[in-house]
C-alpha atoms as a PDB file:
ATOM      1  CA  UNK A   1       0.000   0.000   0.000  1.00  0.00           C
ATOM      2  CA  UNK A   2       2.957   2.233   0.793  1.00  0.00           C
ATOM      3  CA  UNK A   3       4.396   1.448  -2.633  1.00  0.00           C
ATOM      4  CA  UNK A   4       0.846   2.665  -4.453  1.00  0.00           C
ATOM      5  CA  UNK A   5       0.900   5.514  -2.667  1.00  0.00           C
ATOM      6  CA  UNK A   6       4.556   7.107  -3.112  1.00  0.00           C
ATOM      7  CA  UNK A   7       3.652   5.822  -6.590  1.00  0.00           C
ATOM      8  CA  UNK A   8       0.844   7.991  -7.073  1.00  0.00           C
ATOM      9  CA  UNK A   9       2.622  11.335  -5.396  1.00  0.00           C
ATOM     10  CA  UNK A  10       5.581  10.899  -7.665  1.00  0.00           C
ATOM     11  CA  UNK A  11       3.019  10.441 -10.630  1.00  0.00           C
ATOM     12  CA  UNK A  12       1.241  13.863  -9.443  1.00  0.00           C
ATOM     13  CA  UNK A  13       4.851  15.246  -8.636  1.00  0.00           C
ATOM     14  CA  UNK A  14       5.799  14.985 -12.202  1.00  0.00           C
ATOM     15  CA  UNK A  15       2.810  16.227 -13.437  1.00  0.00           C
ATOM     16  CA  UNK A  16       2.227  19.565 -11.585  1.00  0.00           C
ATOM     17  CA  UNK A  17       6.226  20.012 -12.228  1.00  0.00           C
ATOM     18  CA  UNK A  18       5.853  19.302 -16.458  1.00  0.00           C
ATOM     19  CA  UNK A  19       2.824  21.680 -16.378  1.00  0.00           C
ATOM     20  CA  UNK A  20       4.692  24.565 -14.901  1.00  0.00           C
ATOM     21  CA  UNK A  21       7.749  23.918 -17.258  1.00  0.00           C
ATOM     22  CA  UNK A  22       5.604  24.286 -19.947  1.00  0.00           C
ATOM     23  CA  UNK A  23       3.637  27.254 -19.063  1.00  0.00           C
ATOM     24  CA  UNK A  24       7.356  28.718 -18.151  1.00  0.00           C
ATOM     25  CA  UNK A  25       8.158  27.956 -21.881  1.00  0.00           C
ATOM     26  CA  UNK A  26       5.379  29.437 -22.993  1.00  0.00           C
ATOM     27  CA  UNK A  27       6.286  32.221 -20.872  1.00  0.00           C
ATOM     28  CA  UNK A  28       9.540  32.735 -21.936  1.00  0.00           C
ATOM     29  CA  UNK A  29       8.628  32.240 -25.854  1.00  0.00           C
ATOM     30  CA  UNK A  30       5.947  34.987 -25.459  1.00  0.00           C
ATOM     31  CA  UNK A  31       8.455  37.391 -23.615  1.00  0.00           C
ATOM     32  CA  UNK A  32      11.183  36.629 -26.438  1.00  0.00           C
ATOM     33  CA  UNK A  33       8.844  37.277 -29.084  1.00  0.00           C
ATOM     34  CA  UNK A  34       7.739  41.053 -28.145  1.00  0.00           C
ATOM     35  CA  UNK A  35      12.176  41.858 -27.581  1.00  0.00           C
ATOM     36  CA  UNK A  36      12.539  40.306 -30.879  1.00  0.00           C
ATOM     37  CA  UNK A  37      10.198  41.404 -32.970  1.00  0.00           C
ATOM     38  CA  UNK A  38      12.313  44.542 -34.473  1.00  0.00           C
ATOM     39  CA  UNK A  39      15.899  42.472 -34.653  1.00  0.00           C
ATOM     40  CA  UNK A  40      16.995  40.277 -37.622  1.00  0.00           C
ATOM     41  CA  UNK A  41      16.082  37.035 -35.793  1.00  0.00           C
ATOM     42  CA  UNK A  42      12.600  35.447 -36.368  1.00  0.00           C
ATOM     43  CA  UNK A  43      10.192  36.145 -34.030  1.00  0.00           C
ATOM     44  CA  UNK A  44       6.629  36.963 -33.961  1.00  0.00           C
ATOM     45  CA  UNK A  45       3.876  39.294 -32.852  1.00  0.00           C
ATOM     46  CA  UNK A  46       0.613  38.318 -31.318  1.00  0.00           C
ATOM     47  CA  UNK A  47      -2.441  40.967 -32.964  1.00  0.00           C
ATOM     48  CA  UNK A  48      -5.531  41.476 -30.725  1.00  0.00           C
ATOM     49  CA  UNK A  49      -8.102  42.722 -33.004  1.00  0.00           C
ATOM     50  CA  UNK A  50     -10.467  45.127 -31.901  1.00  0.00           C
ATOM     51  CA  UNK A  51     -14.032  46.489 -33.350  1.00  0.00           C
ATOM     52  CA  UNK A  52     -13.986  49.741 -33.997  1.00  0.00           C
ATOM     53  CA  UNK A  53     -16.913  51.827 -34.961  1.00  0.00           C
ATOM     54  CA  UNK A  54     -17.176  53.973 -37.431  1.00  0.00           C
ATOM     55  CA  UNK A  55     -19.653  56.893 -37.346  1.00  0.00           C
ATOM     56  CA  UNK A  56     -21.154  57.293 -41.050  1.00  0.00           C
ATOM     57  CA  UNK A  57     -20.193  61.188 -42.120  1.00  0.00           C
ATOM     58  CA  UNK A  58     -23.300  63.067 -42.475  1.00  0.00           C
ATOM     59  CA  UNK A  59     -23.522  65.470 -45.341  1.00  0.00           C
ATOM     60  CA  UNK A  60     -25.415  68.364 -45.408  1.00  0.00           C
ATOM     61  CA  UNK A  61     -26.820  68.951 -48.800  1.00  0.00           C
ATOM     62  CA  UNK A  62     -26.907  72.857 -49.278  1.00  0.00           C
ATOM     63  CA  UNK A  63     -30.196  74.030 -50.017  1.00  0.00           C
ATOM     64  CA  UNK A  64     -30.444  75.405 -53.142  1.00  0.00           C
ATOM     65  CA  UNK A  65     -31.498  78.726 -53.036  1.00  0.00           C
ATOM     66  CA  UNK A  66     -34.217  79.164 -55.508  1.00  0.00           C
ATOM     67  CA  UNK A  67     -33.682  81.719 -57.915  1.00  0.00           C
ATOM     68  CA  UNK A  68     -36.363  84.545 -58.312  1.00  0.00           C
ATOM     69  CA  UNK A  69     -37.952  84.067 -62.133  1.00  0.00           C
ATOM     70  CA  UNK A  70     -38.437  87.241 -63.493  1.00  0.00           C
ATOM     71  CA  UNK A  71     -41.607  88.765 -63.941  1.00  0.00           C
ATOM     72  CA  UNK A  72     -43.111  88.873 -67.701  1.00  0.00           C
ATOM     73  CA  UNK A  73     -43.267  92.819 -68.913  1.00  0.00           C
ATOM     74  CA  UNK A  74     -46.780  93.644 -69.821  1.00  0.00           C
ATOM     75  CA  UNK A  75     -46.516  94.160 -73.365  1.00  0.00           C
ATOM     76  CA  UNK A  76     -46.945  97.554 -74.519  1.00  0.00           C
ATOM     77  CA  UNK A  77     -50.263  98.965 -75.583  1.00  0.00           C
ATOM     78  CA  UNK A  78     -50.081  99.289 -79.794  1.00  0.00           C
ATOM     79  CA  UNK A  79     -49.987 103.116 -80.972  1.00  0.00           C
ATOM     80  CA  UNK A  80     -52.843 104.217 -82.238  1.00  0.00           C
ATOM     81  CA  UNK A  81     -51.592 106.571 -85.528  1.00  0.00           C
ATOM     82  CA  UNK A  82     -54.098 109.400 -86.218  1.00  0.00           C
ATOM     83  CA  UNK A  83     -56.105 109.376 -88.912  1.00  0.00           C
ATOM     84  CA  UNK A  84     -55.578 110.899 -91.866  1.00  0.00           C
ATOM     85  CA  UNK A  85     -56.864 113.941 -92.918  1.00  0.00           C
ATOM     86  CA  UNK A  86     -59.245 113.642 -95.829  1.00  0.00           C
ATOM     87  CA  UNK A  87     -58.189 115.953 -98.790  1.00  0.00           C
ATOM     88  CA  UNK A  88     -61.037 117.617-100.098  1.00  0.00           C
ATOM     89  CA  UNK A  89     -61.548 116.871-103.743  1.00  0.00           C
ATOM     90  CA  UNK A  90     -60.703 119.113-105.988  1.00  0.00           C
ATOM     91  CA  UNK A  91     -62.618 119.877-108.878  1.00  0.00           C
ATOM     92  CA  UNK A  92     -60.931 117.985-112.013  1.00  0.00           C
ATOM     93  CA  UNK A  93     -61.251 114.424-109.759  1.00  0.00           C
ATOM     94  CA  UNK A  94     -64.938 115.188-108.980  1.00  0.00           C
ATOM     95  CA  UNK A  95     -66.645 111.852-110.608  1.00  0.00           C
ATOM     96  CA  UNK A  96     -68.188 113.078-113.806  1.00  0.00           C
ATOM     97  CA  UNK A  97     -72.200 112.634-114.238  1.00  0.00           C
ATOM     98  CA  UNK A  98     -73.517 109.000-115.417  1.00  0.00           C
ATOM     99  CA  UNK A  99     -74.965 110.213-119.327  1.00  0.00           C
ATOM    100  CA  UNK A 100     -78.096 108.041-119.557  1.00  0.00           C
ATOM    101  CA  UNK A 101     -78.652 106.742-122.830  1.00  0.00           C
ATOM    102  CA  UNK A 102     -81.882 107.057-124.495  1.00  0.00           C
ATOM    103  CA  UNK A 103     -82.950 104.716-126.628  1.00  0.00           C
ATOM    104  CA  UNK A 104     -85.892 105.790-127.957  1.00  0.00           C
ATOM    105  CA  UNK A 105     -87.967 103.888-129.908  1.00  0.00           C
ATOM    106  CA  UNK A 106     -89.352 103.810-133.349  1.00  0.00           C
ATOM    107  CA  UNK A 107     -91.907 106.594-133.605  1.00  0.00           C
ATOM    108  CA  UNK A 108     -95.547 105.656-134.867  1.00  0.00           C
ATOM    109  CA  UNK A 109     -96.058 106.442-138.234  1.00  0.00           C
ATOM    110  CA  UNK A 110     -97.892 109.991-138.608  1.00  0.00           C
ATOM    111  CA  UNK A 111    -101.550 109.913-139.446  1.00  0.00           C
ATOM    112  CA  UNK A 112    -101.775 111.741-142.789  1.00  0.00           C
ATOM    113  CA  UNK A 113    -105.371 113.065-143.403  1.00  0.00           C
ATOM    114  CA  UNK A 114    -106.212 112.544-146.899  1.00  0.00           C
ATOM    115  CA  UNK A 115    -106.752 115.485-149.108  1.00  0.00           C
ATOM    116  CA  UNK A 116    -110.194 116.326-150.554  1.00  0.00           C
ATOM    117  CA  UNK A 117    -110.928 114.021-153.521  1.00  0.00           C
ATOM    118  CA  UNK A 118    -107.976 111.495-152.641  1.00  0.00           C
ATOM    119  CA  UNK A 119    -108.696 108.119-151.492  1.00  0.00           C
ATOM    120  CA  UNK A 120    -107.494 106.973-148.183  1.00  0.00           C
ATOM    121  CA  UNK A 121    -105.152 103.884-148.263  1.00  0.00           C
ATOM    122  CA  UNK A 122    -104.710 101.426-145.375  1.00  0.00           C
ATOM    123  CA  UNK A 123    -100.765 100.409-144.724  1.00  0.00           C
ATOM    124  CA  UNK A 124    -100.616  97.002-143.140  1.00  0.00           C
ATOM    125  CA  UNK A 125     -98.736  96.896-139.545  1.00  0.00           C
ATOM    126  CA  UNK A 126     -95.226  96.161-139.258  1.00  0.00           C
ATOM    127  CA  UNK A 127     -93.777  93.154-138.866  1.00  0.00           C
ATOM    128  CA  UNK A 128     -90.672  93.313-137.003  1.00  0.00           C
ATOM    129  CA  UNK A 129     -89.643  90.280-135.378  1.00  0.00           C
ATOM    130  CA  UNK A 130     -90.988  86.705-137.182  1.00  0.00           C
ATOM    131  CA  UNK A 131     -90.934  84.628-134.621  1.00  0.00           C
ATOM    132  CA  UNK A 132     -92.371  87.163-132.271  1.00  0.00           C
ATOM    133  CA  UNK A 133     -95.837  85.818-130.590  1.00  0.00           C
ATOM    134  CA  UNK A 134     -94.892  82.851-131.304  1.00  0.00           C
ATOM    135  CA  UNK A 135     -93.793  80.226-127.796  1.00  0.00           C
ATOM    136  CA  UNK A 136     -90.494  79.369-127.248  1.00  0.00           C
ATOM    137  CA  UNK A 137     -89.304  76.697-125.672  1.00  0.00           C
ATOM    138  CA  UNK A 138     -87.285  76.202-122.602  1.00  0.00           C
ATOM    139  CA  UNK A 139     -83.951  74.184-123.971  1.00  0.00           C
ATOM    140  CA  UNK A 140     -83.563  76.584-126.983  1.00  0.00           C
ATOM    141  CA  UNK A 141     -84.962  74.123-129.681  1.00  0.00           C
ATOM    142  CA  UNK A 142     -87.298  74.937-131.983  1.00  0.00           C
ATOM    143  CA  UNK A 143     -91.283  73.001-132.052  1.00  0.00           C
ATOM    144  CA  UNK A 144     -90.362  70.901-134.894  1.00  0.00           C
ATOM    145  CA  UNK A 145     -86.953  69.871-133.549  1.00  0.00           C
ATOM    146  CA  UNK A 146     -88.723  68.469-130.681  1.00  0.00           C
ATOM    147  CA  UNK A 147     -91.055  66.675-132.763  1.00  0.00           C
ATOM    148  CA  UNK A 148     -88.180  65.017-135.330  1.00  0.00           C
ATOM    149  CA  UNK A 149     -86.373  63.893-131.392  1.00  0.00           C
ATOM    150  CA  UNK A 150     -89.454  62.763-130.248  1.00  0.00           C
ATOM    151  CA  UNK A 151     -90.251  60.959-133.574  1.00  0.00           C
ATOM    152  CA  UNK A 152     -86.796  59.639-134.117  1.00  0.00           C
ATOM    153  CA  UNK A 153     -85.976  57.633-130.504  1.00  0.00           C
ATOM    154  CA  UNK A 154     -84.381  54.707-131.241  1.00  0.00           C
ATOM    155  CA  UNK A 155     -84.725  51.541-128.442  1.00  0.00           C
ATOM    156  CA  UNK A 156     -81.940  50.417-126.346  1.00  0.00           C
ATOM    157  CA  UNK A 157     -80.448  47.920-127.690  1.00  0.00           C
ATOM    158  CA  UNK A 158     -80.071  44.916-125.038  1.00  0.00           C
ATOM    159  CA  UNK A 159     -76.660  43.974-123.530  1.00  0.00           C
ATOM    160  CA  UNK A 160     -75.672  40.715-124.533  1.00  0.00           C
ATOM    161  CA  UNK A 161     -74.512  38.011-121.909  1.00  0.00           C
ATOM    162  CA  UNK A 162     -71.097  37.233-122.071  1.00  0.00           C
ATOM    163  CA  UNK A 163     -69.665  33.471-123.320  1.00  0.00           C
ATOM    164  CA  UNK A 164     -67.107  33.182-121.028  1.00  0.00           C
ATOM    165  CA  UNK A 165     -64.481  30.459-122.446  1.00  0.00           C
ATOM    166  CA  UNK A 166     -64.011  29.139-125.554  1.00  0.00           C
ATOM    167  CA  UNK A 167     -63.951  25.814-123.911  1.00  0.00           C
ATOM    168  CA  UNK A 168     -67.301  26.038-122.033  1.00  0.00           C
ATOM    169  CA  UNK A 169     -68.420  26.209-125.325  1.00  0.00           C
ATOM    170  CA  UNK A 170     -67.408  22.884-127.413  1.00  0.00           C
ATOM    171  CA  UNK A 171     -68.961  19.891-126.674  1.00  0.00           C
ATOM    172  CA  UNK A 172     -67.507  16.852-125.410  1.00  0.00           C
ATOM    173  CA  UNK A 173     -64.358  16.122-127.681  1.00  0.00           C
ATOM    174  CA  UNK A 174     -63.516  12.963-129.114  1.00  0.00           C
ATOM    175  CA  UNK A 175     -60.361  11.492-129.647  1.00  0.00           C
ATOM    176  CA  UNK A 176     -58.708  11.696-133.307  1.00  0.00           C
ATOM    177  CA  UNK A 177     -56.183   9.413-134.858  1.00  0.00           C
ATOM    178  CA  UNK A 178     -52.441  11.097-136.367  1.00  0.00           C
ATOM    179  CA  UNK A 179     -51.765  11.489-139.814  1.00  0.00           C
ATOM    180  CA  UNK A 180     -50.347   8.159-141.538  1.00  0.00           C
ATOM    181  CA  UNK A 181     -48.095   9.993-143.930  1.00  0.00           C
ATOM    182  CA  UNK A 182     -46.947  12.304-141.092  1.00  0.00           C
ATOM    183  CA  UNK A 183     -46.383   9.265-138.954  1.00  0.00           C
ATOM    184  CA  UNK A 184     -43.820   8.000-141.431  1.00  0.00           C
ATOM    185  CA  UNK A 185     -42.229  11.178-141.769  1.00  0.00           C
ATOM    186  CA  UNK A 186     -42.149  11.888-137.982  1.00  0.00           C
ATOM    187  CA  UNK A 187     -42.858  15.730-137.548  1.00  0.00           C
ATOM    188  CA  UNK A 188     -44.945  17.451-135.007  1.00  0.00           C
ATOM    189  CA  UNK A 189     -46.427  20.685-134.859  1.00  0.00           C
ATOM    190  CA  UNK A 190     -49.487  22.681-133.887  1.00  0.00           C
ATOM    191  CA  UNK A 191     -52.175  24.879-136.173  1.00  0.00           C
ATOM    192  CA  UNK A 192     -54.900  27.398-134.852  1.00  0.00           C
ATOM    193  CA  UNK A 193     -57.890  28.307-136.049  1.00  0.00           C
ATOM    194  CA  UNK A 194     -60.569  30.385-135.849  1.00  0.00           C
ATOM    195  CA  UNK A 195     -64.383  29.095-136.494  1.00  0.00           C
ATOM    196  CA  UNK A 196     -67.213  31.226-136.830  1.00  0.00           C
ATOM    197  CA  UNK A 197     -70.395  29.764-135.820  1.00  0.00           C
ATOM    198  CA  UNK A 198     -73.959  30.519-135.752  1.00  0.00           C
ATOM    199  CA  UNK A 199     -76.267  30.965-132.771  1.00  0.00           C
ATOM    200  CA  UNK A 200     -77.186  27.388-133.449  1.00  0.00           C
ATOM    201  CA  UNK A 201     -73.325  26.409-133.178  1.00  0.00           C
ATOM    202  CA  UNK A 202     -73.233  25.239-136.989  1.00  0.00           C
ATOM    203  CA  UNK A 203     -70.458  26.419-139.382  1.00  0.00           C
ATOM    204  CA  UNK A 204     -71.008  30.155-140.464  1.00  0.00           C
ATOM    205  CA  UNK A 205     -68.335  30.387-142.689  1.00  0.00           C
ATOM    206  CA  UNK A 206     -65.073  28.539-143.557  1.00  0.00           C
ATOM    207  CA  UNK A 207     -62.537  28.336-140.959  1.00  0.00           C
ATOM    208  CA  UNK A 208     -59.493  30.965-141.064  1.00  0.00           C
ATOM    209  CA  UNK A 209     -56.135  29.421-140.177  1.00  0.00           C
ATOM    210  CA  UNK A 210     -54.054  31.641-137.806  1.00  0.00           C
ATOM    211  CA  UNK A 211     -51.186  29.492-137.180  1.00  0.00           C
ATOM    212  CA  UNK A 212     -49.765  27.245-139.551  1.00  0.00           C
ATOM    213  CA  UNK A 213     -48.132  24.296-138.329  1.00  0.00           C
ATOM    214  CA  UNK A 214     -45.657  24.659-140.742  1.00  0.00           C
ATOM    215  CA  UNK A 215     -45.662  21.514-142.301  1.00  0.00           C
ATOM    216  CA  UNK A 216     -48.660  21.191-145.665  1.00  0.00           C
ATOM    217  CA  UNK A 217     -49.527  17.766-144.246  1.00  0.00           C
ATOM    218  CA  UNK A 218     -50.611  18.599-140.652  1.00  0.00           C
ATOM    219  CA  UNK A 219     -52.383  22.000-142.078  1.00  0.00           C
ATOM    220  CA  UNK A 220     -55.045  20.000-144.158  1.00  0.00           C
ATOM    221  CA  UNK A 221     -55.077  17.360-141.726  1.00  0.00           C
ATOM    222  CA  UNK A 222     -56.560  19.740-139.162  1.00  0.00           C
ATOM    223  CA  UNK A 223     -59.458  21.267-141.957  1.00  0.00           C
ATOM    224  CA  UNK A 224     -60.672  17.815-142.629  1.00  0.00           C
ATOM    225  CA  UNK A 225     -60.482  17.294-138.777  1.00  0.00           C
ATOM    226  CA  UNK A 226     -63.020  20.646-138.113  1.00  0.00           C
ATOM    227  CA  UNK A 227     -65.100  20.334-141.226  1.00  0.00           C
ATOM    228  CA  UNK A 228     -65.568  16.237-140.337  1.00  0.00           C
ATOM    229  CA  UNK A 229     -68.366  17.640-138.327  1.00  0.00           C
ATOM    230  CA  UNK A 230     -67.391  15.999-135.079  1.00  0.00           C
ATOM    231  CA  UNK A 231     -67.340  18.362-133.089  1.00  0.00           C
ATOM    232  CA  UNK A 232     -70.543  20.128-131.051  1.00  0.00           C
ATOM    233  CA  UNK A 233     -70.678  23.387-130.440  1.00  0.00           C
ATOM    234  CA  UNK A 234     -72.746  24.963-127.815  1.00  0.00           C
ATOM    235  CA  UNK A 235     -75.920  27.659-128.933  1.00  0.00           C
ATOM    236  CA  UNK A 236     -75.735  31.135-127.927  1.00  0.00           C
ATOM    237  CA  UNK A 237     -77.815  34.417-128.702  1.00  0.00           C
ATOM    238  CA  UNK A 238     -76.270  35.875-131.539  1.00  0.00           C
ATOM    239  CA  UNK A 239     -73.488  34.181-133.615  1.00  0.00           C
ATOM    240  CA  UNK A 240     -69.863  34.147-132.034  1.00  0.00           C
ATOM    241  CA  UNK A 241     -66.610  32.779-133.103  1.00  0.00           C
ATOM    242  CA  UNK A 242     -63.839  30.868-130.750  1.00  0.00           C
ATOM    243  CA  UNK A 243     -59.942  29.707-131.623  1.00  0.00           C
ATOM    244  CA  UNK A 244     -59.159  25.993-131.704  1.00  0.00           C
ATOM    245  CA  UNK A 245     -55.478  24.678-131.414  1.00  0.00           C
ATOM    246  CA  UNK A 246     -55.058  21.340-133.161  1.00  0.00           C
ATOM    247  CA  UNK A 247     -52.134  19.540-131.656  1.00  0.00           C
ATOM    248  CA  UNK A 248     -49.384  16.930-133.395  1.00  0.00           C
ATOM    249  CA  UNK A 249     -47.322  15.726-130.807  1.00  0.00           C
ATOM    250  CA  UNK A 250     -45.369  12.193-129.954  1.00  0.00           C
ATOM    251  CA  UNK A 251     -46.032  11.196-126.480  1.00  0.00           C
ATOM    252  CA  UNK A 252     -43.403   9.560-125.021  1.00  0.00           C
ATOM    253  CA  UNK A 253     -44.888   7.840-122.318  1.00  0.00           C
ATOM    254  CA  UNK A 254     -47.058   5.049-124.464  1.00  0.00           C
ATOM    255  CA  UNK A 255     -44.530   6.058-127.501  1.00  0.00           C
ATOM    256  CA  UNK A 256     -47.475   7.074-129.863  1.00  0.00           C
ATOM    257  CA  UNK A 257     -48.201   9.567-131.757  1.00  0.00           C
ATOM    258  CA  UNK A 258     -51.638  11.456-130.885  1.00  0.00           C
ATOM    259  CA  UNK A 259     -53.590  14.435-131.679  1.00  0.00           C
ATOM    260  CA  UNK A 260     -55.067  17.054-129.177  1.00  0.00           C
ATOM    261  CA  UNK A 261     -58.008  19.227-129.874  1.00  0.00           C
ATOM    262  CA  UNK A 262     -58.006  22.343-127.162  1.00  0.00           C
ATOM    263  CA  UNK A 263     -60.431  25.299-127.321  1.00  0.00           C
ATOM    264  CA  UNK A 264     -58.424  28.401-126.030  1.00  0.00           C
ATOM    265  CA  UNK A 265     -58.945  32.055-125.657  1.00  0.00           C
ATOM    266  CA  UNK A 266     -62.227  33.627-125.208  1.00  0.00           C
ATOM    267  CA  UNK A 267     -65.414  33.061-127.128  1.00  0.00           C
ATOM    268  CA  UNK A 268     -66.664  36.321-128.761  1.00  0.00           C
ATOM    269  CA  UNK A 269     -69.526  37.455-130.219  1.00  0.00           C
ATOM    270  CA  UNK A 270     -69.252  38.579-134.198  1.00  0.00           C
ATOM    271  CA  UNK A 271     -68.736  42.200-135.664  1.00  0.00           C
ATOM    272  CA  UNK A 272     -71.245  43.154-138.551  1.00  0.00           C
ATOM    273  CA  UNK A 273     -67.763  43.035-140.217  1.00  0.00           C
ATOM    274  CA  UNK A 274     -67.351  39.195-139.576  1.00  0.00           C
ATOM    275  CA  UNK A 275     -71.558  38.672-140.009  1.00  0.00           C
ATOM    276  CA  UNK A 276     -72.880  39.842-137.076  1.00  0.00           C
ATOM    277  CA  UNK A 277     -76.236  41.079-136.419  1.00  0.00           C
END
């Protein structure tokens, strides 16, 4: 037991005597520092901070003085010039007396009293305007230029109504079969003509070529074609006339030749020119 216990004080012994060596070399480090802290040797310098506050400036903003506006000048009253004196007129720019003219009018013939043993004669009146007594009218015309206006009114003729497309009016249009002799020969082209047709839709007059194909072949190829009498035309009020394109063409998707009948343009009614009512 005595052994534990002189065990224990030297235990506490060394304990109490390593604390204060240490706190003695803190010491002494702490002491060395602040003597050493302005030589060549390292040292160092323990900083306490500190708050400090800061008051914020106040600025005093300097009134402005307000400046005095100045005060409008009444404007001043407009002179008044005197007025003229009036010159009195003078004799030469007195205005000069209006002369009235007198027209005076024929004077009556004079009443001649016959002589003793003459025979009075009776002079017939005057005449001096024609048309005087007589009604005029309003406009300025005479009566019987009036009556030839009223006589001669023509009616109003009615407006026609319009035909719209030449194709609205051809029938439905069959299908026609190329040339032989221009198959052999291979060429292609296109002619257009115009047809003239009655209200009925029958051939007026022979068609006029416009176009030539340019080959003789396809040209009386496409006469036959219109005066064949295949194709219908539609009726209208007065007789028209309407452009047909007749087409030669190779087609090279079934590798045929083939013919195309196409109504273009505008139909049109007929001039008195082109017979025409």
């Amino acid at each position: 037991m005595d052994k534990l216990r002189s065990g224990e004080l030297t235990r506490k012994a060394a304990s109490f005597f390593l604390a204060v060596g240490l706190h003695a070399l803190l010491f002494a480090i702490q002491i060395g520092g602040y003597w050493r802290a302005g030589g060549d040797e390292f040292g160092y310098t323990l900083i306490q901070t500190r708050l400090v506050e800061i008051e914020p400036v106040r600025r005093e903003g300097r009134a402005e003085q307000a400046r005095p506006q100045p005060t409008p000048k009444p404007p001043a009253p407009p002179v008044e010039k005197p007025p003229a004196a009036e010159k009195p007129a003078s004799a030469a720019e007195k205005p000069a007396t209006k002369i009235e003219e007198v027209h005076q009018e024929k004077p009556a013939p004079r009443e001649t009293k016959p002589e003793p043993g003459e025979i009075a004669k009776e002079t017939p009146p005057t005449v001096d305007d024609p048309g005087e007594g007589k009604e005029q009218p309003v406009d300025g015309t005479t009566a019987r230029e009036g009556e030839a206006a009223a006589g001669g009114e023509t009616p109003s003729v009615p407006v026609l109504p319009p035909l719209g497309r030449a194709s609205g009016m051809v029938g439905p249009i069959p299908g026609f079969t190329f040339p032989k002799n221009a198959e052999h020969l291979g060429i292609e082209g296109t002619v257009v003509m115009e047809i003239y047709l009655t209200p009925e839709g029958v051939f007026l007059k022979e068609p006029l070529m416009l176009a030539s194909s340019g080959h003789g072949v396809l040209d009386e190829h496409a006469r036959r074609l219109l005066a064949s009498g295949q194709l219908r035309f539609k009726t209208a009020p007065e007789p028209y006339k309407l452009q047909m394109e007749i087409r030669y063409f190779y087609n090279k998707g079934n590798g045929k030749y083939e013919v195309e009948v196409v109504a273009v343009g505008e139909a049109a009614y007929l001039s008195t020119e082109e017979g025409g009512s």
